[in-house]
Protein backbone atom coordinates (compact mmCIF):
# COMPACT_ATOMS: atom_id res chain seq x y z
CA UNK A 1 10.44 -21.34 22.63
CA UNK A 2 12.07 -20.79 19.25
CA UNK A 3 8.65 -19.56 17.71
CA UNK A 4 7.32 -17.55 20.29
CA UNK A 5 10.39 -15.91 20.23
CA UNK A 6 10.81 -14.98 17.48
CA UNK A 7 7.28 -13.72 16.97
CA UNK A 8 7.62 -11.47 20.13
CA UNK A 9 11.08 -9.86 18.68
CA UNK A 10 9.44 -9.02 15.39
CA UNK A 11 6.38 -7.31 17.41
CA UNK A 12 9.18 -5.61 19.45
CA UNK A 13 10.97 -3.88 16.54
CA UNK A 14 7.67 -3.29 14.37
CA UNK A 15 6.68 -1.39 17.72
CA UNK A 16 10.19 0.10 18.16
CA UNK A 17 9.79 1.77 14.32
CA UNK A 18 6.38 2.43 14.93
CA UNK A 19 7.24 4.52 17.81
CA UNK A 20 10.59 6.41 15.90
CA UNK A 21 8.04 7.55 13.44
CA UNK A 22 5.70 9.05 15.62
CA UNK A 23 8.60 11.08 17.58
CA UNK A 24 9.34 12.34 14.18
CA UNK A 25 6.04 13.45 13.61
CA UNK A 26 5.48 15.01 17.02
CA UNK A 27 8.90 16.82 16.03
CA UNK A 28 7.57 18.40 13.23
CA UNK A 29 3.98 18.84 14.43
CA UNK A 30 2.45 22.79 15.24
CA UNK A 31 -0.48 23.19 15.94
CA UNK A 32 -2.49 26.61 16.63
CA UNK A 33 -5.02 27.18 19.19
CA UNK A 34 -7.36 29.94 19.17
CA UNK A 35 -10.08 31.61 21.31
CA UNK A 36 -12.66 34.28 21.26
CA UNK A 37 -13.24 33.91 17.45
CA UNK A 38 -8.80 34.41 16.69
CA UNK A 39 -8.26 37.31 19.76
CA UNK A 40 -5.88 34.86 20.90
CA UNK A 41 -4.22 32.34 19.75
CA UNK A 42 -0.88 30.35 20.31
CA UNK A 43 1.22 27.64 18.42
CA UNK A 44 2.34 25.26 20.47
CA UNK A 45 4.90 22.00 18.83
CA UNK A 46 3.98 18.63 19.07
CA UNK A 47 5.63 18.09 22.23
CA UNK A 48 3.73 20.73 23.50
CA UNK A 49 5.93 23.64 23.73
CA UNK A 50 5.37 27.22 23.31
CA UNK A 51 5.82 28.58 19.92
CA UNK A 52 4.47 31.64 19.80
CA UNK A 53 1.57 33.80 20.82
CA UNK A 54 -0.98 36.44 19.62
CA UNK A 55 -3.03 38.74 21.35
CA UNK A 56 -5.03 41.05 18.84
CA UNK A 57 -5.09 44.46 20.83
CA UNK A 58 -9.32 44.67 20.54
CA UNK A 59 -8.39 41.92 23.05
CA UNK A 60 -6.43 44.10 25.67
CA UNK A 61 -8.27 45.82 28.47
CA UNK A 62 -6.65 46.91 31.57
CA UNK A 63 -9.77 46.65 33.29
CA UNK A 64 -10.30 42.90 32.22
CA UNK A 65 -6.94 40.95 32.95
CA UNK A 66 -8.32 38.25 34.36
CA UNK A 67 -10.37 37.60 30.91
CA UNK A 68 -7.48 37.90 28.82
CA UNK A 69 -6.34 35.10 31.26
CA UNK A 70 -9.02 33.10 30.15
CA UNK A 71 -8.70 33.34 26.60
CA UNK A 72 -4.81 32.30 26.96
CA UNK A 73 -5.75 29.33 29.01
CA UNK A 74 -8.84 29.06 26.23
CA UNK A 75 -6.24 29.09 23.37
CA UNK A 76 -3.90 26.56 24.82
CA UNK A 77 -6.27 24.08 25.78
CA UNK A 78 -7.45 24.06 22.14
CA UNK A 79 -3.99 23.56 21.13
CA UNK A 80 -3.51 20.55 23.31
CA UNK A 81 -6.36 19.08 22.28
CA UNK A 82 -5.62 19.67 18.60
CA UNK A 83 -2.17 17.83 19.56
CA UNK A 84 -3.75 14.95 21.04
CA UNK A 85 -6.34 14.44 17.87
CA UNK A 86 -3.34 14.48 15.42
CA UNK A 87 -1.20 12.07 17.58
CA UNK A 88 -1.10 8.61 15.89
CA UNK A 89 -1.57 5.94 18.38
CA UNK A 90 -0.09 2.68 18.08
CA UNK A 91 -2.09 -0.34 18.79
CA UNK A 92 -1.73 -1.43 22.37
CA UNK A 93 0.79 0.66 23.29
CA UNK A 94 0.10 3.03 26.03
């Protein structure tokens, strides 16, 4: 028991600090999104919350909500995806 132990409670806290790093990062992480060549785009932190949002007003037609829709929903999956390729992942963890 004594060496199994003790390997498995070294793992633990390597994994422990592995993980307090990468909530730092994803602290300090923005990322921006865009769509439609930079008509829209939005910052969203590394947790994935709102930071801010652009709409160029070439972009705005009354007559076109519903693509303006798009182009948000364009923007932010870009974002997320841009979070998700810049999140370190830790070796057989999750």
């Amino acid at each position: 028991m004594g060496s199994g132990f003790a390997k498995k409670k070294k793992e633990a806290k390597l994994m422990q600090e592995q993980l307090g790093k990468m909530q730092n990062q994803m602290q300090t992480l923005e990322v921006t999104g865009t769509a439609a060549n930079g008509l829209v785009s939005l910052t969203l932190s590394g947790e994935g919350d709102l930071k801010q949002i652009k709409i160029k007003p070439e972009c705005v037609d009354a007559e076109d909500i519903e693509g303006l829709e798009l182009l948000i929903k364009t923007a932010h999956a870009d974002a997320q995806k841009k979070i998700k390729d810049q999140t370190p992942s830790i070796p057989g963890f999750f």
